[in-house]
Protein backbone atom coordinates (compact mmCIF):
# COMPACT_ATOMS: atom_id res chain seq x y z
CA UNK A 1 126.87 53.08 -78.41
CA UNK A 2 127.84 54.34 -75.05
CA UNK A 3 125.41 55.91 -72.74
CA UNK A 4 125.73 59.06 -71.54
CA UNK A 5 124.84 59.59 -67.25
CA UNK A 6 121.31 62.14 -68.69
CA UNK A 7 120.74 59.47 -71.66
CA UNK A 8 117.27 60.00 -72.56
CA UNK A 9 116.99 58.86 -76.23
CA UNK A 10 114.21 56.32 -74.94
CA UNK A 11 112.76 58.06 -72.04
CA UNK A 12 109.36 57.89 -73.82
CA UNK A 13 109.39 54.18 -74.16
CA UNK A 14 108.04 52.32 -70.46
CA UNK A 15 110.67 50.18 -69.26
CA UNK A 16 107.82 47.08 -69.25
CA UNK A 17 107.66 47.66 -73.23
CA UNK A 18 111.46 47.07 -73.32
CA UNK A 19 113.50 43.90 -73.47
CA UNK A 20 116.78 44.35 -71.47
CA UNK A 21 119.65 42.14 -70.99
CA UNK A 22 122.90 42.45 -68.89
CA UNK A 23 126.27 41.51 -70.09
CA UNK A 24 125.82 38.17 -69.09
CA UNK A 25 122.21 37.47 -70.77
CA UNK A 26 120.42 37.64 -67.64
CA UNK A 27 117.23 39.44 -68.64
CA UNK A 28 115.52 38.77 -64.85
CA UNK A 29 114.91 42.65 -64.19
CA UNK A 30 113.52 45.89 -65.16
CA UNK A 31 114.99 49.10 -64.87
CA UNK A 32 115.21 52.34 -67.49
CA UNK A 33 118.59 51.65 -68.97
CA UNK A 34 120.87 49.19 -68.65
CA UNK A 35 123.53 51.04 -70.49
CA UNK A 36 124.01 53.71 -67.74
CA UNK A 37 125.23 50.26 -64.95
CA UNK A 38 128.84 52.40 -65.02
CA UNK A 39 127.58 55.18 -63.74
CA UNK A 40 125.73 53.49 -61.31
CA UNK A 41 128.45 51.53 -60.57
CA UNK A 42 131.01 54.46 -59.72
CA UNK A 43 128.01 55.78 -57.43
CA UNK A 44 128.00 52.80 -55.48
CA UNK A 45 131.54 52.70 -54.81
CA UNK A 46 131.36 56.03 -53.81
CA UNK A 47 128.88 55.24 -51.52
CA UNK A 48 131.60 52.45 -49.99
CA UNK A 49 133.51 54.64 -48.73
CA UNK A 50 130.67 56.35 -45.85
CA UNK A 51 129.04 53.34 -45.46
CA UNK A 52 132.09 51.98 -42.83
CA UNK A 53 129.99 49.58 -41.14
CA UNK A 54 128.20 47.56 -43.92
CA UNK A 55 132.26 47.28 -45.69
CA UNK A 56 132.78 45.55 -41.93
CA UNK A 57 130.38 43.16 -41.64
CA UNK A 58 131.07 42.20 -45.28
CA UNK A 59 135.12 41.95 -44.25
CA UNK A 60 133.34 39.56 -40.96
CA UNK A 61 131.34 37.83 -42.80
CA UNK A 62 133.83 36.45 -45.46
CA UNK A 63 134.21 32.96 -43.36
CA UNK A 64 131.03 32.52 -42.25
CA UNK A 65 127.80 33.38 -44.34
CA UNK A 66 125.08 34.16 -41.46
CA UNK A 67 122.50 34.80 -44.17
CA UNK A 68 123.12 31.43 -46.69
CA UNK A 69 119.56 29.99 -47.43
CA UNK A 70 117.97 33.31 -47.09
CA UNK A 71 115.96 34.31 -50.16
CA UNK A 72 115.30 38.46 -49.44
CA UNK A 73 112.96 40.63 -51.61
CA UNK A 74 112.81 43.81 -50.69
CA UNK A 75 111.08 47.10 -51.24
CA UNK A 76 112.61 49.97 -50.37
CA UNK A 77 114.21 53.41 -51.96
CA UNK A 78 116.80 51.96 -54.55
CA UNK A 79 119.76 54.14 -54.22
CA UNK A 80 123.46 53.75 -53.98
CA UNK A 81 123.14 53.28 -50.17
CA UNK A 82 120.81 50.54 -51.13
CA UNK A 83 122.41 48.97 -53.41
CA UNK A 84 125.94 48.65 -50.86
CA UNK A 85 122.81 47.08 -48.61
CA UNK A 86 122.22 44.80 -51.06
CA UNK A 87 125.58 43.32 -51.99
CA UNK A 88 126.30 42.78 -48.48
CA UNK A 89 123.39 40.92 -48.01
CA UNK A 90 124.72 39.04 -50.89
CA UNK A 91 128.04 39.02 -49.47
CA UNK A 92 125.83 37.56 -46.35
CA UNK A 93 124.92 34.53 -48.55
CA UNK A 94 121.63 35.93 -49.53
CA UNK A 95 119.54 35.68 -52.23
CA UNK A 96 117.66 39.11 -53.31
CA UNK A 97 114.79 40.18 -55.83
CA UNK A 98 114.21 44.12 -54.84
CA UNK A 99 111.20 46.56 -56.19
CA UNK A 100 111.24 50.33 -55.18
CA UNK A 101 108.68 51.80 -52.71
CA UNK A 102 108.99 55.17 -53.94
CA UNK A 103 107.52 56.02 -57.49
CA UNK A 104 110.22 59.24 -57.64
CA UNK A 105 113.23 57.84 -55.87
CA UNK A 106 115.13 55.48 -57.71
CA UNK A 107 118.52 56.44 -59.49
CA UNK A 108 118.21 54.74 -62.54
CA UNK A 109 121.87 54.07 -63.16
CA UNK A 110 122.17 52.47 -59.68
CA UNK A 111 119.18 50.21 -60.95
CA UNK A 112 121.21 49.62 -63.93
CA UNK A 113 124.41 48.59 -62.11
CA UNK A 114 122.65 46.24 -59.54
CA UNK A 115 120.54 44.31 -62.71
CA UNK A 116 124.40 44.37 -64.62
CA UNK A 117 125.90 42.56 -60.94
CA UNK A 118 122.99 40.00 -61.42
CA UNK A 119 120.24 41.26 -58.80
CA UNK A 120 116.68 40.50 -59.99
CA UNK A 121 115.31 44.53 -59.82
CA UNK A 122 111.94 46.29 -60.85
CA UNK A 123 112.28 49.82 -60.48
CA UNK A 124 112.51 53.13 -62.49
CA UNK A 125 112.38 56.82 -61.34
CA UNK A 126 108.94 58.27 -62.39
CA UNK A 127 106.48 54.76 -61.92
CA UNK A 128 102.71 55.42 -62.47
CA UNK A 129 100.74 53.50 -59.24
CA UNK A 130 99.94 50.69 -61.99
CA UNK A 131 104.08 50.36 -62.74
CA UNK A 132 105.08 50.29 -58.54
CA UNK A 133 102.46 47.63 -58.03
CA UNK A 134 103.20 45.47 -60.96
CA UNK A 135 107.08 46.05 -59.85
CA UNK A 136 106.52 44.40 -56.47
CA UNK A 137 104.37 41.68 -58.15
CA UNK A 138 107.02 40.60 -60.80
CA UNK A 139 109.71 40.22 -57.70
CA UNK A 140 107.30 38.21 -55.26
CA UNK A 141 105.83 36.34 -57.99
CA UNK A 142 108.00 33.99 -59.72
CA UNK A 143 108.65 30.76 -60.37
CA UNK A 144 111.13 27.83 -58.93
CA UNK A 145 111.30 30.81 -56.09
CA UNK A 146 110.00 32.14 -53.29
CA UNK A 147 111.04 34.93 -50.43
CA UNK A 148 111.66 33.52 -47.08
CA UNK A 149 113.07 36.85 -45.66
CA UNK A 150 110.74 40.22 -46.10
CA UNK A 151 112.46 44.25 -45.91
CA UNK A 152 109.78 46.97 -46.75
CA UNK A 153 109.90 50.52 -46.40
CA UNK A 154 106.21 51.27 -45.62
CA UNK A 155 105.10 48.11 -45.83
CA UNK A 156 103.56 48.01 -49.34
CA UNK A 157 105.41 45.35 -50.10
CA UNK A 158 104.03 42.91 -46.75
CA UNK A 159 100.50 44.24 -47.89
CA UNK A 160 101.07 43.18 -51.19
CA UNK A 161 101.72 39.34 -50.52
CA UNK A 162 99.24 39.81 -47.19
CA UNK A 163 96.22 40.47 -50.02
CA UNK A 164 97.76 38.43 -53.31
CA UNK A 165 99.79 35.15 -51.88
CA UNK A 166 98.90 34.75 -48.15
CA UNK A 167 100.04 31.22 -48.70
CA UNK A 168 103.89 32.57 -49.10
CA UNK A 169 103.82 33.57 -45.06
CA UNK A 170 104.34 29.86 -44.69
CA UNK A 171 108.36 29.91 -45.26
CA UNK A 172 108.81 33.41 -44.35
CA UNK A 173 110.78 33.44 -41.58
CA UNK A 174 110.28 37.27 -40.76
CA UNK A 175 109.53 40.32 -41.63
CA UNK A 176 112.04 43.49 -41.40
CA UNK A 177 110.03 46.87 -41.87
CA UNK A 178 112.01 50.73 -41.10
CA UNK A 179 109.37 53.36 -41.73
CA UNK A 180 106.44 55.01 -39.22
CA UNK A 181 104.12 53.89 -41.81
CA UNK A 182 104.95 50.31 -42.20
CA UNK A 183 105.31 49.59 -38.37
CA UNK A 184 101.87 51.17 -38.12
CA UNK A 185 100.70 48.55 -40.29
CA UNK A 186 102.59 45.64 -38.65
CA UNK A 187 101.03 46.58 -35.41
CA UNK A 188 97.52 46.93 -36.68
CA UNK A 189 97.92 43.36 -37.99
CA UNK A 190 99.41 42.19 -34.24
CA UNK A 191 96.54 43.95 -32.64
CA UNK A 192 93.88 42.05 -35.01
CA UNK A 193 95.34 38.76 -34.77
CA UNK A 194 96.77 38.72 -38.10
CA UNK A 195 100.52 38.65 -38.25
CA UNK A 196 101.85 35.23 -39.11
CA UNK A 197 105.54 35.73 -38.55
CA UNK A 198 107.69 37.38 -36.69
CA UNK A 199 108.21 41.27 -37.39
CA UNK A 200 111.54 43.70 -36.40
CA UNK A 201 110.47 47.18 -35.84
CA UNK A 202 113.56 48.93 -37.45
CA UNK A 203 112.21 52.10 -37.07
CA UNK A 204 112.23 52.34 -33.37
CA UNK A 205 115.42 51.47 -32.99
CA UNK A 206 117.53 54.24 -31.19
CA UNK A 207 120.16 53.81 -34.35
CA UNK A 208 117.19 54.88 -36.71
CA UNK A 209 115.24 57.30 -34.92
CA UNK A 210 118.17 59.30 -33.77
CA UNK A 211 120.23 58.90 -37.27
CA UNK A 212 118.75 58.41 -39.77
CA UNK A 213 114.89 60.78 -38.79
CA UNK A 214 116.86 63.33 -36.98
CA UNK A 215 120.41 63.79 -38.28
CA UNK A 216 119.13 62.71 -42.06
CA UNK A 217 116.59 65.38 -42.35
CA UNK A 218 118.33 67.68 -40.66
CA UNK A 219 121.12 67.88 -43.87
CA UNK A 220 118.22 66.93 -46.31
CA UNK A 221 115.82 69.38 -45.56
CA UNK A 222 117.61 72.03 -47.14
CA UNK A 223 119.19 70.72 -50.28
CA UNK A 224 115.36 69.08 -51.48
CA UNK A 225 113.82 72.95 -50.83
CA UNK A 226 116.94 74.63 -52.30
CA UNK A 227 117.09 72.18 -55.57
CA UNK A 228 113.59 72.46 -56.12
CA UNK A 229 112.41 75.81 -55.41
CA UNK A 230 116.13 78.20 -54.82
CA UNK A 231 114.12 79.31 -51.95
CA UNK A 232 115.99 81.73 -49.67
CA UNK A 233 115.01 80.36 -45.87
CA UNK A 234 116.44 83.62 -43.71
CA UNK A 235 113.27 85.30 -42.66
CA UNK A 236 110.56 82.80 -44.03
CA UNK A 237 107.78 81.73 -41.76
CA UNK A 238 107.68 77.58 -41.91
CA UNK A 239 105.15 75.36 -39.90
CA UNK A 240 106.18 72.11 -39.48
CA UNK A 241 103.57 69.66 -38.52
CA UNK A 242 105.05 66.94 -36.22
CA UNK A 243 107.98 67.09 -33.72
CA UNK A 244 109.14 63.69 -33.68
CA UNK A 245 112.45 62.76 -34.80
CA UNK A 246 111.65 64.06 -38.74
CA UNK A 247 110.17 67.19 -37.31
CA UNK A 248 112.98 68.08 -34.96
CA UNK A 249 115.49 67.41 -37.47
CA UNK A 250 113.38 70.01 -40.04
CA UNK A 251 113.01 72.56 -37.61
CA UNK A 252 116.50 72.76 -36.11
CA UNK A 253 117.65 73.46 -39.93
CA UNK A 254 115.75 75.76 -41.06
CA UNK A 255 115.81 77.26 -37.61
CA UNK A 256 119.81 77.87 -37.95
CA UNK A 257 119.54 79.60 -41.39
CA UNK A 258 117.13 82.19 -40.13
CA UNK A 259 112.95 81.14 -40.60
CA UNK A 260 110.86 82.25 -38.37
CA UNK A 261 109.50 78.30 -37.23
CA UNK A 262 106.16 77.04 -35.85
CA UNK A 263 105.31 73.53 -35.02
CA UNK A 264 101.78 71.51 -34.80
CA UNK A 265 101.54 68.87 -32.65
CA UNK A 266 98.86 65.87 -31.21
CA UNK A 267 101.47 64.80 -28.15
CA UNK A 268 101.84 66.71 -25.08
CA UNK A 269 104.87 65.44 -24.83
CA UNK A 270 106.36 66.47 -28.58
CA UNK A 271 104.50 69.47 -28.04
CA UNK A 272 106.37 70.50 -24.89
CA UNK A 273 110.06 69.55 -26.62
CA UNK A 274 108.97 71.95 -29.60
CA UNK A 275 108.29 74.72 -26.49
CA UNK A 276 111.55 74.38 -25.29
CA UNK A 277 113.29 74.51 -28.05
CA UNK A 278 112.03 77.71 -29.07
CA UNK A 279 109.46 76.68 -31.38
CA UNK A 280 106.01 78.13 -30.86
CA UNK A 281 102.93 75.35 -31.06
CA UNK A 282 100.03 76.25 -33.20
CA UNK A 283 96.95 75.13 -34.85
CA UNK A 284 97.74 74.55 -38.35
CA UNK A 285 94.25 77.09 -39.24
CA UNK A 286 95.97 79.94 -36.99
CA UNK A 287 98.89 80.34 -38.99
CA UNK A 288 97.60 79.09 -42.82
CA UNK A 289 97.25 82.46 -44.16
CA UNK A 290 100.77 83.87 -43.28
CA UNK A 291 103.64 81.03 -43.79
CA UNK A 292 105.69 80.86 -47.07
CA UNK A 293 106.64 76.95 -46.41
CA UNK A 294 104.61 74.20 -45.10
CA UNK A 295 106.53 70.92 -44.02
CA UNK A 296 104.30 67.98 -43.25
CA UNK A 297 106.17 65.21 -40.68
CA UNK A 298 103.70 63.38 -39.44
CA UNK A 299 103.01 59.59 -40.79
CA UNK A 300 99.64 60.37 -40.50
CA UNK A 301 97.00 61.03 -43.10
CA UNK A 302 94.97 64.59 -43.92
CA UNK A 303 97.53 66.52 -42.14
CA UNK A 304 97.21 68.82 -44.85
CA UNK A 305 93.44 69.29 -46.23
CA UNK A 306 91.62 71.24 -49.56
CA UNK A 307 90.36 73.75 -46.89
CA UNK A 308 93.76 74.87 -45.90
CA UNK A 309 95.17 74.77 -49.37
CA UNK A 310 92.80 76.92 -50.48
CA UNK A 311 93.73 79.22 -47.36
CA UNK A 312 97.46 79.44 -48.09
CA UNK A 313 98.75 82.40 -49.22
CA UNK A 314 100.29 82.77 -53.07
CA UNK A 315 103.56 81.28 -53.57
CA UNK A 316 103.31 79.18 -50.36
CA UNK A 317 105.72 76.36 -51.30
CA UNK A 318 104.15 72.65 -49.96
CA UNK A 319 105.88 69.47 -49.72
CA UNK A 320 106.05 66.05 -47.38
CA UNK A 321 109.06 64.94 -45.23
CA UNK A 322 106.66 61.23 -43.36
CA UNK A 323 107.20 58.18 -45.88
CA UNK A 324 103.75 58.20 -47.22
CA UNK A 325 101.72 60.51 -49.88
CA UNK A 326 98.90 60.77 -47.73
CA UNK A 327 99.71 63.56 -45.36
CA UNK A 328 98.85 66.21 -48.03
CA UNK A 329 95.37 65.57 -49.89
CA UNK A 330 96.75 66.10 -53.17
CA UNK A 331 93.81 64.27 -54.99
CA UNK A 332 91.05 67.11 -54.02
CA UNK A 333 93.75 69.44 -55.74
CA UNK A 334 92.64 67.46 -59.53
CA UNK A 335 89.81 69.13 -60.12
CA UNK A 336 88.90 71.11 -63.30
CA UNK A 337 88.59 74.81 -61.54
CA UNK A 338 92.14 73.99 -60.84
CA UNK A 339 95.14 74.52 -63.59
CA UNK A 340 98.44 72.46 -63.15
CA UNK A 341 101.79 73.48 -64.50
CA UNK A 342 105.08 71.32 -64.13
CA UNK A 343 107.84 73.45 -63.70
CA UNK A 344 111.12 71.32 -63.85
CA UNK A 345 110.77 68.18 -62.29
CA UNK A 346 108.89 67.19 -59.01
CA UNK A 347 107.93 71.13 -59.27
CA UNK A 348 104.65 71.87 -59.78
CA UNK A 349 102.52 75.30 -59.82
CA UNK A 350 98.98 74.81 -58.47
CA UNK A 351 96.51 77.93 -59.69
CA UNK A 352 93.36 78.57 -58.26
CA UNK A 353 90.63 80.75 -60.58
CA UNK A 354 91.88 84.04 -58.88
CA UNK A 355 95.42 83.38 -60.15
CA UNK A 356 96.77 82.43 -56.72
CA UNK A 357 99.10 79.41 -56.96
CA UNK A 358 100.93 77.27 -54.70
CA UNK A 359 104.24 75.30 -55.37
CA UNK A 360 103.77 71.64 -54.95
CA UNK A 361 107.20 69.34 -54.38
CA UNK A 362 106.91 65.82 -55.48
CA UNK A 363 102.95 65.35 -55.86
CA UNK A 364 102.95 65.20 -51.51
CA UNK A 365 105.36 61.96 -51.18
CA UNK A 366 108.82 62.38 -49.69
CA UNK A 367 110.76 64.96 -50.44
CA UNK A 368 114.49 64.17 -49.44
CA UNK A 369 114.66 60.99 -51.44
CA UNK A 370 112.43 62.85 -54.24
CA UNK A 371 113.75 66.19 -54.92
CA UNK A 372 117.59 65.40 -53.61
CA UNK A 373 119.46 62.79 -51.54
CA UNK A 374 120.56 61.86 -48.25
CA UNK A 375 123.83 61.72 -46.59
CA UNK A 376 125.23 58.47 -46.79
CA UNK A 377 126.83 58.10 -43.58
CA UNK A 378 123.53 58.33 -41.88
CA UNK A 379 122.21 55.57 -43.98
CA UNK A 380 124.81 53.65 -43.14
CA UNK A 381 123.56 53.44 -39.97
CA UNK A 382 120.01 52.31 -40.62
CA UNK A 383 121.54 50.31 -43.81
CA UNK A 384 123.35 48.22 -40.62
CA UNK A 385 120.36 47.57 -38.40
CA UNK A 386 118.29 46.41 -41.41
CA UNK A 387 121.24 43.31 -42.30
CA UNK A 388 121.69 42.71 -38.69
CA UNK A 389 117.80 42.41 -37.87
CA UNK A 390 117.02 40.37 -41.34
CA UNK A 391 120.22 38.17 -39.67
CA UNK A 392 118.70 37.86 -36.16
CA UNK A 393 115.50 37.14 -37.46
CA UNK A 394 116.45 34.55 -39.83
CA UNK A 395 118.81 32.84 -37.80
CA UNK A 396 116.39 32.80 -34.42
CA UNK A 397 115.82 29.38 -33.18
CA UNK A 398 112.20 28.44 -33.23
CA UNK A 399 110.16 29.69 -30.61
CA UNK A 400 112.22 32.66 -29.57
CA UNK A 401 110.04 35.34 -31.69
CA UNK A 402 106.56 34.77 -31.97
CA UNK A 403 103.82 36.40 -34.39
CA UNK A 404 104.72 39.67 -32.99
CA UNK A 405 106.37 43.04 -33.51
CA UNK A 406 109.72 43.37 -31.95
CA UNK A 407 112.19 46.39 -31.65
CA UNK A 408 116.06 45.19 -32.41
CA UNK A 409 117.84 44.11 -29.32
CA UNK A 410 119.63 47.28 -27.23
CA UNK A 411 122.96 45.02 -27.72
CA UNK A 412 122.96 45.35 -31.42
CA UNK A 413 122.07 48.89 -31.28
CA UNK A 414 125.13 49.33 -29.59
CA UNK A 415 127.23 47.11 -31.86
CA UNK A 416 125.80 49.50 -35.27
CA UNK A 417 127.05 52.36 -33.19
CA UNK A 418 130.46 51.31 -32.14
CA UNK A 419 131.32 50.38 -35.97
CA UNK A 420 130.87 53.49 -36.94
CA UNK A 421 133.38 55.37 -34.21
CA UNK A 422 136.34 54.33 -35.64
CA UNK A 423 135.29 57.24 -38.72
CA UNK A 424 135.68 59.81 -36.32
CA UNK A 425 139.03 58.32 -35.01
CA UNK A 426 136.64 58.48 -31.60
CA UNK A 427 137.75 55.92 -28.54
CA UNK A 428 135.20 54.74 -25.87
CA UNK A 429 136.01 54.48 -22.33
CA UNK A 430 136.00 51.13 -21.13
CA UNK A 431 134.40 50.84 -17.58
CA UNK A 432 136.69 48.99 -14.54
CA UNK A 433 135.11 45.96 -12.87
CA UNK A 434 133.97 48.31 -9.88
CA UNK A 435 132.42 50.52 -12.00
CA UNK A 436 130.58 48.30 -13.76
CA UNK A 437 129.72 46.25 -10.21
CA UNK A 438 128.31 49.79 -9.48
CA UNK A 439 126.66 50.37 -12.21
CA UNK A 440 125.36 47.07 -12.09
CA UNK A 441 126.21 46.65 -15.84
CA UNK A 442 128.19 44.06 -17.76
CA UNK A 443 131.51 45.85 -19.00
CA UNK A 444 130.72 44.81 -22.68
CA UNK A 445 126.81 46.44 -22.58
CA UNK A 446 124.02 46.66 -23.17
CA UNK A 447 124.82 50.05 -21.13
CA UNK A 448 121.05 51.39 -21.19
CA UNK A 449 118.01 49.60 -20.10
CA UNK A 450 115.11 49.22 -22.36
CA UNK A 451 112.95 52.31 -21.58
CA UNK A 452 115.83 54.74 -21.68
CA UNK A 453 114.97 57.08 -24.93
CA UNK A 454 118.61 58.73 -25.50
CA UNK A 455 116.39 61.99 -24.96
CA UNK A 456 116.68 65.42 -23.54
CA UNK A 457 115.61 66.00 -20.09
CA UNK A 458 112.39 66.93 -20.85
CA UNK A 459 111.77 63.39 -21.71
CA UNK A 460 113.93 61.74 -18.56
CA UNK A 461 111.77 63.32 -16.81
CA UNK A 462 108.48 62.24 -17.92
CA UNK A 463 109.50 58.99 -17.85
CA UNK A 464 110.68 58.83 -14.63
CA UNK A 465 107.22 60.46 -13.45
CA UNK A 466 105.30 57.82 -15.30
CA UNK A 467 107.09 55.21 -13.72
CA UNK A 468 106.28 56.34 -10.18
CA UNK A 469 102.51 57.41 -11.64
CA UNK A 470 102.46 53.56 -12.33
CA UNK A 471 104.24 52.13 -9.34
CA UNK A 472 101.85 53.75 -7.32
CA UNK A 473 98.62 52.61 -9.56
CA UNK A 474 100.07 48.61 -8.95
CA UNK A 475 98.11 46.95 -5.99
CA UNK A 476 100.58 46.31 -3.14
């Protein structure tokens, strides 16, 4: 029998309890349904055609395979942008067991048409914590192979082998990470002495910060609020806590369709952006008792305490846009003086005694890749710098990275951005061989030095007042 795309004749059955085979026998996966691989298969190739620049270095790569040896497992949100990740990394010459690193994010038929293509994946939309560790487990820990490659997406996955198989960091060549969260990690390991390989900061890459945090949840804002909750935005009062990349991207939307936006910030800097961009700064406790929408973008933890949940006014609708579940301390909500209701899914009503109730998206954790999805073009662009650093990385001669964390060289965050002009039919100027003597330049880039942010002039000019606040600190 033919599955349907909503089949859910065997939704109450776990996916561990179930023995699954693709066409071809393999049984080296677990996912919801095999059945649905054709619908996840029509999503991916739909996803083809606004991922440009992946489709490119597949068409490059056809020759020459700069990833054959590499043995990738990978945690990160399995989606159809994923999955065209993942074949091109095959395509690459790669080898690749992948686990999700979102308990609500994985489309199950995309699951289904990556373990129907062959790829060794652990993943299901709706995990318990018990099912998204045993995931990673089953893909790091198997026999006749081992990872030599590492690409997490908050760096559950590198903690996982870190605490369970130390031993493995002995082939692993490197470790690719893309999320606040996970770079946090990597550099709390540098700083104590403990990273054993080489790490690529994806995140802090210009081609990630200002695409896929700013441009991302800019579009995906909106559609996870509006699916979930068919909240109307004109005339709402929002905080948003955090004005980096995530936070501006937030704000400008729901800006342009009419709330009434205030931002919390810990960085001067951040703070004064958010200023002059209209935004007013507060203290999250100043403005608790009044807004209809709270939007936590921080990466941090207990952004987003009992005291002020309990403040929040009825109907105040709650959710996450940072990677992790920790920004909003949804474990002090589970207490017995507190009823839950589910609602439709990732919706849930949380009453207090007096009858007051909040709406709670996704349990606190991420609410784009949750509740709705992301445009694909964007990820196309972070999609790129994740093969080309897991390529650099793997294909470094000895020495030139050493048990550090590294941001992706300028030069190939040009190179993701120039593969994806040719979408926009858009041309670049070329400069002359005087201009570029001026300029003191090479004509083929890198055309920014390292510090340059691709910022407003708010931030130009902090820089440039830093540097002189240092130049003048240096002994002659």
């Amino acid at each position: 029998k033919a599955a349907s795309y909503t089949d859910s004749s065997d939704d109450e059955t776990s996916p561990r309890d179930k023995q699954q085979k693709n066409s071809k026998g393999n049984g080296d996966f677990c996912i919801k349904n095999i059945k649905q691989a054709d619908f996840g298969r029509r999503e991916i190739e739909i996803a083809e055609q606004e991922m440009p620049a992946l489709m490119a270095l597949r068409k490059r790569a056809q020759g020459e395979k700069p990833l054959a040896g590499a043995k990738v497992v990978g945690c990160t949100h399995i989606t159809a942008q994923t999955a065209v990740l993942m074949e091109t990394l095959s395509a690459l010459g790669a080898q690749c067991r992948w686990a999700a690193c979102n308990i609500y994010s994985t489309q199950n038929e995309v699951a289904a048409a990556l373990a129907e293509g062959g790829f060794s994946v652990f993943a299901w939309k709706g995990e318990s914590e018990d099912d998204f560790w045993w995931c990673i487990d089953r893909c790091v820990n198997v026999e006749g192979w081992q990872p030599n490659m590492i690409l997490d997406d908050g760096g559950d996955l590198t903690h996982w082998i870190y605490k369970k198989y130390p031993n493995m960091f002995k082939k692993i060549k490197g470790i690719v990470e893309e999320s606040v969260t996970g770079v946090h990690r990597l550099y709390q390991l540098s700083k104590a002495g403990k990273l054993c390989v080489p790490a690529m900061n994806v995140n802090d890459s210009v081609t990630k910060q200002k695409f896929d945090n700013l441009y991302c949840c800019r579009e995906s804002i909106l559609d996870g609020l509006k699916r979930t909750t068919d909240v109307m935005f004109g005339g709402k009062q929002v905080v948003v806590c955090g004005y980096g990349e995530v936070g501006k991207g937030c704000c400008a939307a729901l800006k342009a369709m009419g709330s009434i936006v205030y931002v919390t910030e810990i960085d001067p800097i951040c703070a004064l952006q958010a200023c002059m961009d209209g935004f007013r700064l507060v203290k999250l406790n100043e403005v608790i008792r009044q807004v209809d929408i709270v939007i936590t973008c921080t990466g941090n933890k207990n952004v987003v305490v009992r005291e002020y949940l309990d403040r929040m006014k009825n109907g105040c609708i709650v959710c996450n846009m940072g990677h992790s579940n920790t920004e909003i301390d949804v474990a002090s909500l589970r207490t017995p003086e507190l009823t839950w209701e589910r609602v439709r899914s990732q919706v849930d009503h949380v009453i207090w005694p007096d009858g007051k109730r909040i709406v709670l998206l996704a349990e606190g954790r991420l609410l784009n890749l949750s509740c709705s999805t992301v445009p694909t073009f964007v990820l196309s662009i972070t999609a790129t710098t994740q093969a080309l650093a897991l390529i650099e990385l793997y294909n470094a001669p000895e020495g030139r990275y050493k048990q550090d964390v590294y941001l992706l060289p300028k030069k190939m965050d040009e190179y993701v951005a120039s593969l994806h002009l040719p979408t926009f039919d858009a041309h670049l100027t070329e400069l002359t061989d005087e201009q570029a003597k001026y300029l003191g330049l090479n004509k083929n880039g890198p055309f920014k030095p390292n510090y340059y942010r691709y910022e407003n002039l708010v931030w130009i000019v902090f820089e440039v007042v830093k540097e002189i606040i240092f130049e003048c600190l240096m002994p002659a």
